[in-house]
Protein backbone atom coordinates (compact mmCIF):
# COMPACT_ATOMS: atom_id res chain seq x y z
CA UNK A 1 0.00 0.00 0.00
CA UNK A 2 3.05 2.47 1.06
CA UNK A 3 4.58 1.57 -2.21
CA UNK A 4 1.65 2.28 -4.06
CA UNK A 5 0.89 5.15 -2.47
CA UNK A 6 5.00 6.25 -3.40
CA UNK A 7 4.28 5.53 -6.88
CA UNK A 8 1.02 7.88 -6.83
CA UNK A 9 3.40 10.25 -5.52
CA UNK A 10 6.20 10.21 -8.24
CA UNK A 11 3.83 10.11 -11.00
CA UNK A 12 2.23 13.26 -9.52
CA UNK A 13 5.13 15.00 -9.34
CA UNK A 14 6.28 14.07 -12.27
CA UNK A 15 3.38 15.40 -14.13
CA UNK A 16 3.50 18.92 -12.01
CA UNK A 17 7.57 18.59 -13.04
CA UNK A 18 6.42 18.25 -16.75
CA UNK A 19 3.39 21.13 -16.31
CA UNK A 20 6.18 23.67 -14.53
CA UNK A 21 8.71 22.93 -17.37
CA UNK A 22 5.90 23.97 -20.29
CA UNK A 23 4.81 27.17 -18.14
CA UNK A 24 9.00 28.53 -18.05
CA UNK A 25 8.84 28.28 -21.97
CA UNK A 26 6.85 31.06 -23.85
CA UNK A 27 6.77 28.47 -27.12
CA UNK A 28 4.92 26.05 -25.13
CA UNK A 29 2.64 28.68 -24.04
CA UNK A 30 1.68 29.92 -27.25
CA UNK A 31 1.10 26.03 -28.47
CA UNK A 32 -0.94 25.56 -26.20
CA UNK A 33 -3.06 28.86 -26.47
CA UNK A 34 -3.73 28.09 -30.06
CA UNK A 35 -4.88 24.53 -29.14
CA UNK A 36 -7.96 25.86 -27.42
CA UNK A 37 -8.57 28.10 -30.68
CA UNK A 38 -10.70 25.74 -33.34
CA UNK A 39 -8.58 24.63 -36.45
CA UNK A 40 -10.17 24.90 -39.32
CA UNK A 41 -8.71 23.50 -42.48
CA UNK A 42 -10.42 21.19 -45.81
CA UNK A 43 -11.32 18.08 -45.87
CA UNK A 44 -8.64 15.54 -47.24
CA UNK A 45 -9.13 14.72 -50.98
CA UNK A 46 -9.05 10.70 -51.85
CA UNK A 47 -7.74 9.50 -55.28
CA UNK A 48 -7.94 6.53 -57.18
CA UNK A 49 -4.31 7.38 -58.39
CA UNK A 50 -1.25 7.57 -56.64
CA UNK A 51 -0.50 11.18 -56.64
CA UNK A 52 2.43 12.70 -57.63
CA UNK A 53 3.21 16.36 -57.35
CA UNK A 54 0.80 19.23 -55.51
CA UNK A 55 0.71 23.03 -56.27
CA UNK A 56 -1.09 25.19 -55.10
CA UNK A 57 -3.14 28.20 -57.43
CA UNK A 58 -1.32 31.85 -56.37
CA UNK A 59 -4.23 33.90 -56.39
CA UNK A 60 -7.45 31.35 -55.74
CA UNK A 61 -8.59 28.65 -53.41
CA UNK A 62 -7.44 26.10 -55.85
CA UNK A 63 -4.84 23.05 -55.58
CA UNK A 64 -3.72 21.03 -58.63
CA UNK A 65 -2.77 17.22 -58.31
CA UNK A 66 -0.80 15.29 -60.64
CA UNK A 67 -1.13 11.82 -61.17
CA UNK A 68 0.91 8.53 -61.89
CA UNK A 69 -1.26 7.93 -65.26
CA UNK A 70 -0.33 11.97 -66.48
CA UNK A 71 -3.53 13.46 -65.75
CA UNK A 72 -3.85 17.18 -63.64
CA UNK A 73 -7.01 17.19 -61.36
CA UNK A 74 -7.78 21.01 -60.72
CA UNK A 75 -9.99 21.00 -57.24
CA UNK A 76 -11.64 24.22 -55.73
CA UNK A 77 -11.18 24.24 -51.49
CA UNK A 78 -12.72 25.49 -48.81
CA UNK A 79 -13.10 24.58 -45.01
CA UNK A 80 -16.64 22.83 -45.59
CA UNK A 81 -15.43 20.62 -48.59
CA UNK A 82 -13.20 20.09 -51.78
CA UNK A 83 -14.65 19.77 -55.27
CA UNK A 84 -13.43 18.32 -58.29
CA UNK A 85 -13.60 21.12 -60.67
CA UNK A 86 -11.36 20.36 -63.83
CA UNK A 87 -9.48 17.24 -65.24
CA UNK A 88 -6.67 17.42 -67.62
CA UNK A 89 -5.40 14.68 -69.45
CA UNK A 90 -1.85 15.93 -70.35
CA UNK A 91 0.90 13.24 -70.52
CA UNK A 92 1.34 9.63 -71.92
CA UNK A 93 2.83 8.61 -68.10
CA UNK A 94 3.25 10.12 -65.33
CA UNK A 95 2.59 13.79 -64.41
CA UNK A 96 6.41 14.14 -61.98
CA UNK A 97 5.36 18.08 -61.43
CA UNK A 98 3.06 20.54 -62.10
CA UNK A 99 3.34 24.23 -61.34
CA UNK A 100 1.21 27.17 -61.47
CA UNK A 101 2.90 30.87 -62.96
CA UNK A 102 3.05 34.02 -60.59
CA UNK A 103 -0.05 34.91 -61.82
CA UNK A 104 -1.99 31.87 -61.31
CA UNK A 105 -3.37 31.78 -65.39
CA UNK A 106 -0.55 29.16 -66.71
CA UNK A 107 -0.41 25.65 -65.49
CA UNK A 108 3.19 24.10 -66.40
CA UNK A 109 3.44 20.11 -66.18
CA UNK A 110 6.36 17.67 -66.55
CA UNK A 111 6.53 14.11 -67.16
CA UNK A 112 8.52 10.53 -67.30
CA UNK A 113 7.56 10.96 -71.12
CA UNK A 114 9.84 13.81 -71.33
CA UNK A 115 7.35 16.43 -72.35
CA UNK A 116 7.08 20.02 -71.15
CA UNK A 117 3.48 21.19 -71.56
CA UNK A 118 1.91 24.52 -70.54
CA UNK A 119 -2.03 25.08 -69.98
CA UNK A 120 -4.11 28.15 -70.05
CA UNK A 121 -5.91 27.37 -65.90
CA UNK A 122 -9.03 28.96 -67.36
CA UNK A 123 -9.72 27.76 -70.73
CA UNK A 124 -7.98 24.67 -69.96
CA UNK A 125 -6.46 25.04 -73.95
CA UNK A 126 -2.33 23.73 -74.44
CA UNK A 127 -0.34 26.73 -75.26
CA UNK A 128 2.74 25.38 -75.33
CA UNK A 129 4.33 22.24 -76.05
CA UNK A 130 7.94 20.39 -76.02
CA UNK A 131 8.08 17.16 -76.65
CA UNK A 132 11.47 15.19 -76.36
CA UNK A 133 12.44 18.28 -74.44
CA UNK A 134 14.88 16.38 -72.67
CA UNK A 135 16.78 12.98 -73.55
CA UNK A 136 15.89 11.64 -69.81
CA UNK A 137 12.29 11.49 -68.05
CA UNK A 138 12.14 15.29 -66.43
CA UNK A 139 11.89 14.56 -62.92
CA UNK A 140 11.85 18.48 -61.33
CA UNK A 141 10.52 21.94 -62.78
CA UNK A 142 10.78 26.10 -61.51
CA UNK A 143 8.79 28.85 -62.50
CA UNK A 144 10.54 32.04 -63.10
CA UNK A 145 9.71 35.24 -64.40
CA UNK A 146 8.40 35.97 -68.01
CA UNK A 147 7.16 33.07 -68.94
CA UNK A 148 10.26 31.38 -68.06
CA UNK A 149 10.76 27.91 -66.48
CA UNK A 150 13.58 25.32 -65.85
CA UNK A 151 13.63 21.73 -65.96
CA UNK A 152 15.43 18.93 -64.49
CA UNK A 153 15.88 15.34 -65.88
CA UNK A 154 16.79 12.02 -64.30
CA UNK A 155 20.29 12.01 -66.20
CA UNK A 156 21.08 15.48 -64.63
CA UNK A 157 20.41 17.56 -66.75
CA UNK A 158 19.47 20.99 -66.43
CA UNK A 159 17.53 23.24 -69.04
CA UNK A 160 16.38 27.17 -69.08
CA UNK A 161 12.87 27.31 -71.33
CA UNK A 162 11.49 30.49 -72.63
CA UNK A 163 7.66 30.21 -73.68
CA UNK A 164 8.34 32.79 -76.37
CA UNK A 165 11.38 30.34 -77.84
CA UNK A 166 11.21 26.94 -79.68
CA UNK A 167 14.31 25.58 -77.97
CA UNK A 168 15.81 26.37 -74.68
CA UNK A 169 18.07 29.15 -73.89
CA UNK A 170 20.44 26.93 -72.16
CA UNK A 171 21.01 23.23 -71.50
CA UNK A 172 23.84 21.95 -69.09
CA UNK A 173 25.06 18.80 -67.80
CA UNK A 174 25.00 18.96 -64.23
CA UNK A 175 25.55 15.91 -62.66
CA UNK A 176 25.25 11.81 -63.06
CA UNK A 177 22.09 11.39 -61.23
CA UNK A 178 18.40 12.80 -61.00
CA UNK A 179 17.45 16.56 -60.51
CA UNK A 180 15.81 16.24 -56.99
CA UNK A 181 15.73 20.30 -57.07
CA UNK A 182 15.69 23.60 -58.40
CA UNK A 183 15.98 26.89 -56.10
CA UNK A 184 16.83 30.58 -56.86
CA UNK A 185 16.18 33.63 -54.93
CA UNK A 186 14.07 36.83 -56.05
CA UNK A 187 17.11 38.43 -58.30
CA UNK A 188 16.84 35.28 -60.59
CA UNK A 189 20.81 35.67 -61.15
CA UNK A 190 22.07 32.25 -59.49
CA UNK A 191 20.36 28.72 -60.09
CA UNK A 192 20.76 26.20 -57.26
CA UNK A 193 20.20 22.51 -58.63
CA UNK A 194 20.49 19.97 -55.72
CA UNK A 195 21.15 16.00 -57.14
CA UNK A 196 20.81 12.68 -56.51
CA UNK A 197 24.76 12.30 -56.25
CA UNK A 198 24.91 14.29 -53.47
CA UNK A 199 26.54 17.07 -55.40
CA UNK A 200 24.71 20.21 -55.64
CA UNK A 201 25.62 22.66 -58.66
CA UNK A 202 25.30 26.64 -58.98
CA UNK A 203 24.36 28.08 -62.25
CA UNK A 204 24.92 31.48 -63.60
CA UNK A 205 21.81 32.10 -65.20
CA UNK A 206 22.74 35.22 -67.28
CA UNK A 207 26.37 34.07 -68.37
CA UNK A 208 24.56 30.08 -68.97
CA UNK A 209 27.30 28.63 -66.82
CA UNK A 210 28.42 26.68 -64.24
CA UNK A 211 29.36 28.93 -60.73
CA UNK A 212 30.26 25.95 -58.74
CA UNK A 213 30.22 22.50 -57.36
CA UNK A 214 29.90 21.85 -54.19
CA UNK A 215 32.07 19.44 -52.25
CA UNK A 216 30.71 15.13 -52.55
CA UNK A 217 28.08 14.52 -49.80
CA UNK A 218 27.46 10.69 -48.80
CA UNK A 219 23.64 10.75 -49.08
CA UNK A 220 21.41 12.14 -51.87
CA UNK A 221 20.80 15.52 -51.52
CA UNK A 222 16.93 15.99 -51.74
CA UNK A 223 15.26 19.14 -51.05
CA UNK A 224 16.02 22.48 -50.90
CA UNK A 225 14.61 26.19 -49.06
CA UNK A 226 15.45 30.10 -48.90
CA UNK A 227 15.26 31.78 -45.24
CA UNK A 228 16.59 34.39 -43.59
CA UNK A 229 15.48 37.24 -46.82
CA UNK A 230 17.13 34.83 -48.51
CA UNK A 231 20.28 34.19 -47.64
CA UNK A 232 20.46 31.12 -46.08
CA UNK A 233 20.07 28.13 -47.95
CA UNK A 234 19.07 24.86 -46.19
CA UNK A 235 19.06 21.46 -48.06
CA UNK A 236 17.90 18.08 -46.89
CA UNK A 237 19.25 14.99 -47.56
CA UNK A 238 18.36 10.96 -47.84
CA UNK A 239 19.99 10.42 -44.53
CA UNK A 240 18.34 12.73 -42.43
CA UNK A 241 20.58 15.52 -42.33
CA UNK A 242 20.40 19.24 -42.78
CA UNK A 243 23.15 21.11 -44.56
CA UNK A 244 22.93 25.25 -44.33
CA UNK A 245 24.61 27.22 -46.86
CA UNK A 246 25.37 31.21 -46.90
CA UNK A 247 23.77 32.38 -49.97
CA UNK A 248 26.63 32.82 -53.06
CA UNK A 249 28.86 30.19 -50.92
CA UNK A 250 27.66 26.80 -52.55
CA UNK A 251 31.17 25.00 -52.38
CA UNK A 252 30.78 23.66 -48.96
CA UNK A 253 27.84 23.95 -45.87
CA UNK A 254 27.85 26.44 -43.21
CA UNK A 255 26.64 24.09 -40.75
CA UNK A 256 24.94 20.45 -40.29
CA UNK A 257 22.87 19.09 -37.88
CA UNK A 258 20.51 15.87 -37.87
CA UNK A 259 16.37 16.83 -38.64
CA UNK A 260 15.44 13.00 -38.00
CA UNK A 261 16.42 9.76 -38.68
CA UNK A 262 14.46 9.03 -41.85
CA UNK A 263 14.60 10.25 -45.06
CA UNK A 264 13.50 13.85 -45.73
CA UNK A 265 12.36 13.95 -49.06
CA UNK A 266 10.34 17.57 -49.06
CA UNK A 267 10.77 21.13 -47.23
CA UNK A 268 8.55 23.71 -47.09
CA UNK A 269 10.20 27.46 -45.60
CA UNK A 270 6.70 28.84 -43.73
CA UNK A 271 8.43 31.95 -42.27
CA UNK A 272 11.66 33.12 -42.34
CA UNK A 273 12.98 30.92 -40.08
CA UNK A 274 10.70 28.08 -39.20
CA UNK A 275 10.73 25.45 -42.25
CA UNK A 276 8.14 22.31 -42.08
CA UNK A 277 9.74 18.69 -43.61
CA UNK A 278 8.69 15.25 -44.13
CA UNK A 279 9.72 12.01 -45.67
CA UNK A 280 9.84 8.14 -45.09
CA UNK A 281 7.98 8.24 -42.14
CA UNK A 282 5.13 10.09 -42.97
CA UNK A 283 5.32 12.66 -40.32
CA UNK A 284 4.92 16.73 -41.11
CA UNK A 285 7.61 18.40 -38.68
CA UNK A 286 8.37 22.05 -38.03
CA UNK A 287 11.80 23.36 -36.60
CA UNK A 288 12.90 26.88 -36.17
CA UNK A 289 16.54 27.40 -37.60
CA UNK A 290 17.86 30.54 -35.88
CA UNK A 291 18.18 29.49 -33.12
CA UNK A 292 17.48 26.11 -34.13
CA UNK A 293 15.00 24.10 -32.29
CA UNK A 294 12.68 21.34 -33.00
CA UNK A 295 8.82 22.59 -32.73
CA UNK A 296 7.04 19.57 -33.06
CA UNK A 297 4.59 17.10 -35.39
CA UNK A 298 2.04 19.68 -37.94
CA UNK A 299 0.28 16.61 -38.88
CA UNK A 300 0.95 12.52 -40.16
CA UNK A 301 0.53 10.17 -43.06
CA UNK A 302 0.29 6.86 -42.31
CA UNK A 303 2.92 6.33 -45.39
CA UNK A 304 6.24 8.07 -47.29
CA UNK A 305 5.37 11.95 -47.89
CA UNK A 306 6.71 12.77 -51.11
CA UNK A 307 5.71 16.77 -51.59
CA UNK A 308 4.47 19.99 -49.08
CA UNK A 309 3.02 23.02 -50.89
CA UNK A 310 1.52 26.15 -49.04
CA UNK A 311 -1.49 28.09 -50.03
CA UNK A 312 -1.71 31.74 -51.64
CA UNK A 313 -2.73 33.41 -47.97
CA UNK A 314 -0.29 31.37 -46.54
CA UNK A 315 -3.05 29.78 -44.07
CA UNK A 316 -3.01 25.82 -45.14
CA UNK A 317 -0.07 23.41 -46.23
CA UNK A 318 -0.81 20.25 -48.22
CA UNK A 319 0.89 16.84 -48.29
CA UNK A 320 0.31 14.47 -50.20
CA UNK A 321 1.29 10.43 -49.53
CA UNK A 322 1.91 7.19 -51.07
CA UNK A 323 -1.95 6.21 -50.33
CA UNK A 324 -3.41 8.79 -52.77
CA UNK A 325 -4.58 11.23 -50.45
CA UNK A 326 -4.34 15.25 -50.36
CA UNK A 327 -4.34 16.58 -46.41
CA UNK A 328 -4.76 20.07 -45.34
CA UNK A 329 -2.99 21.49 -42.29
CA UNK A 330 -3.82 24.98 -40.84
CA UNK A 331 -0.69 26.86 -39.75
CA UNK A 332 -1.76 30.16 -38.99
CA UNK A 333 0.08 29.30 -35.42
CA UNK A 334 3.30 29.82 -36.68
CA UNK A 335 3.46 33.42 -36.35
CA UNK A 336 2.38 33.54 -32.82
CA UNK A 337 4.91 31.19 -31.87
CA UNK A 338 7.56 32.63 -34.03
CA UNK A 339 7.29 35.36 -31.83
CA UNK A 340 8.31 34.10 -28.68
CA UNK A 341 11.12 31.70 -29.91
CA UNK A 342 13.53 32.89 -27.02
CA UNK A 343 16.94 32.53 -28.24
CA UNK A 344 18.83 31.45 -24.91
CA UNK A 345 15.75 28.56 -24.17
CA UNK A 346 17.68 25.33 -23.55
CA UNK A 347 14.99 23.33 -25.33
CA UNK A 348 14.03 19.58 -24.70
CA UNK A 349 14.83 17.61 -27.85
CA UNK A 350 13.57 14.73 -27.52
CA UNK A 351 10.03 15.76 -26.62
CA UNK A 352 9.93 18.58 -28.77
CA UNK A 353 10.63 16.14 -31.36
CA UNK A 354 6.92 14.14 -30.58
CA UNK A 355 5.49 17.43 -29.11
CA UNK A 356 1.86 17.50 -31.47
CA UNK A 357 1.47 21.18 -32.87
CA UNK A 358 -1.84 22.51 -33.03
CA UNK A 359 -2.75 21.23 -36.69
CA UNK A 360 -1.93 17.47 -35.80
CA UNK A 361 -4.81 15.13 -35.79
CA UNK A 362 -3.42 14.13 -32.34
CA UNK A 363 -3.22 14.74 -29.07
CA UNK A 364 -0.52 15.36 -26.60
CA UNK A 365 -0.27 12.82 -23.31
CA UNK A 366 0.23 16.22 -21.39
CA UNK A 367 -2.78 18.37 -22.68
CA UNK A 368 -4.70 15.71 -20.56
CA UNK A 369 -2.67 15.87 -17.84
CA UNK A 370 -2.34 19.82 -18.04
CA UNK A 371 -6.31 20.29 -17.24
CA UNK A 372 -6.11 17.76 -13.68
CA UNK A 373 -3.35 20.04 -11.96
C-alpha cells in the first residue's frame, strides 16, 4: 500500500515537473493557447491514383494534383469541402510536377515521357508544347519570371525554357544522377540545382554557366529552401541531415545538424525561419533554424510523404502520400509562436521532437494531464 501510495506520488510530481517545465517556456505557451482556438482546415481529398506532385493556385482557393497515369485534377477548397472542378489529361505517363505561374493563369506540367506542356488554368487550352524536351524522363521543374521555367531530368540535366522560344536558352550537364531540385532567390541571377549524387551545382543564369560545385556529400541531396530574406540556404538529404549554406557560398555547408532519422524527401520554408519537412515516415515536422529548435509534429501520413506546398494566404499546407490522399494542415500558429522563440531557451529535444502542434490530428499525453493540476 506504502509503495503504491510512493508511486502515486512520483507520478504526480512528475506530471507537475512536466506542467512547470511547459509554463517557463513562452513556445509552449503559445502552443498551447492556439490549441484551445478551433482549427479549421479542408477536408482531405481521396484519389484513385497515386499522386504525384501538388501546387497550389497563387491567387485562388485552388490546388492542382498530378497523377501517376499523367492526368492534372484542378480542385476548388474550402473549409466545408473540396470539389473536383477540372481534369486534364496531359501526358502519356506520369505527371512528376506541375506548377502554377506568378499569376496563377498558366499551369506548367512535366513528365517521365519527357514532355514540357503549358495550360491556359481557365480555358484549360495547351499553349505550349515540347516534346522530347529532354533525352531523360524530367523529374523536377521552376517557375521564373516571363514566362520562363527550368527543368530537371533524371540524367542530370538541367535546361532554361522560354515560352516565347522553340528551344531552350540553355542546356547543361549537371551531374550523373536525378534533378531532386531547383531553387533561386528573387534576383533570378544564381540557379541552385540539388542532385541525386549528393553534389549540388550553382548556375549562372545570365552568363549560362556553371558557378560551382559543391564538395561530394554521402547521401542524396533531396530538397532544398530560402530563409533568412534569402540568404540562407538549407538542403535536406536521404539520410536525415540538414546542410545550411550562406547564400553565393555553394562550395561547402555552413553548418549540419541531424532533422530525424528518416529520409526527408520535401521542405517547405513557412516563415523566415521556421521550415516544415517530411519524408519516409510520414510525419509533417516544423523546426525553427535561428536558433534552431525542433517545434514539433504539424500533422501525419500513415505512409512516405513525397511533396508539401503552401497556399496563396499562406493559411493551409498540403501533403500528399503514397496512399493517394491530399491533407490540409492549418498553420496560422506559426506566427504567434515565431514570436516568442527565445533565443537562450535550452529546449528539450527529444520531446519537442513528438510534441503534437496545433494542426496534428493528435493529441498530446500532457494536454490531458495539463487540465487535472
Amino acid at each position: 500500500m506504502s509503495q503504491d501510495s510512493d508511486n502515486s506520488s512520483e507520478k504526480s510530481q512528475h506530471v507537475t515537473d512536466i506542467t512547470d517545465d511547459e509554463e517557463e517556456d513562452e513556445v509552449i505557451k503559445a502552443i498551447k493557447a492556439e490549441k484551445n482556438k478551433p482549427r479549421d482546415h479542408p477536408p482531405s481529398i481521396t484519389v484513385e491514383d497515386f499522386v504525384v506532385d501538388i501546387s497550389f493556385s497563387p491567387i485562388k482557393n485552388i490546388i492542382a494534383l498530378a497523377n501517376i497515369v499523367g492526368d492534372v485534377l484542378l480542385y476548388e477548397y474550402d473549409t466545408e469541402s473540396t470539389k473536383l472542378i477540372e481534369t486534364h489529361e496531359l501526358h502519356l505517363k506520369a505527371c512528376r510536377a506541375v506548377e502554377f505561374d506568378d499569376n496563377g493563369q498558366i499551369m506548367y506540367t512535366t513528365s517521365k515521357d519527357k514532355t514540357i506542356m503549358a495550360t491556359d488554368v481557365e480555358t484549360g487550352k495547351l499553349r505550349k508544347c515540347y516534346e522530347n524536351a529532354h533525352d531523360d524522363p524530367v523529374y523536377s521543374l521552376l517557375c521564373l519570371n516571363n514566362e520562363k521555367i527550368v527543368t530537371g531530368d533524371d540524367g542530370g540535366t538541367v535546361k532554361l525554357w522560354d515560352m516565347r522560344k522553340p528551344e531552350p536558352v540553355f542546356s547543361i550537364k549537371v551531374g550523373d544522377d536525378y534533378v531532386s531540385d531547383l531553387v533561386t532567390n528573387e534576383a533570378q541571377k544564381y540557379l541552385v540545382c540539388s542532385g541525386g549524387d549528393g553534389v549540388l551545382t550553382t548556375i549562372d543564369m545570365r552568363a549560362s554557366k556553371i558557378y560551382v560545385t559543391s564538395e561530394d556529400y554521402d547521401s542524396e541531396l533531396t530538397c532544398m529552401g530560402l530563409f533568412r530574406s534569402e540568404t540562407k540556404l538549407l538542403v535536406g538529404s536521404s539520410t536525415g541531415k540538414f546542410y545550411l549554406f550562406n547564400w553565393k557560398e555553394f562550395g561547402l555547408h555552413s553548418d549540419e545538424f541531424i532533422g530525424q532519422k528518416h529520409a526527408i524527401q520535401c521542405m517547405l520554408p513557412i516563415t523566415q525561419n521556421i521550415v516544415v519537412t517530411s519524408g519516409e515516415d510520414g510525419i509533417l515536422r516544423a523546426a525553427h533554424m535561428f536558433p534552431q529548435r525542433q517545434l514539433g509534429i504539424v500533422g501525419q501520413h500513415k505512409m512516405p510523404v513525397e511533396v508539401l506546398d503552401i497556399s496563396h494566404d499562406g493559411q493551409y499546407i498540403a501533403s500528399c502520400s503514397h496512399d493517394n490522399d491530399v491533407k490540409f494542415w492549418n498553420i496560422s500558429y506559426f506566427e504567434s509562436i515565431e514570436s516568442v522563440i527565445d533565443v537562450n531557451h535550452k529546449q528539450n529535444k527529444k520531446k519537442d521532437l513528438i510534441n503534437n502542434l496545433p494542426s496534428s490530428t493528435i493529441k498530446n499525453a500532457t494536454d490531458f494531464f495539463s487540465g487535472l493540476v
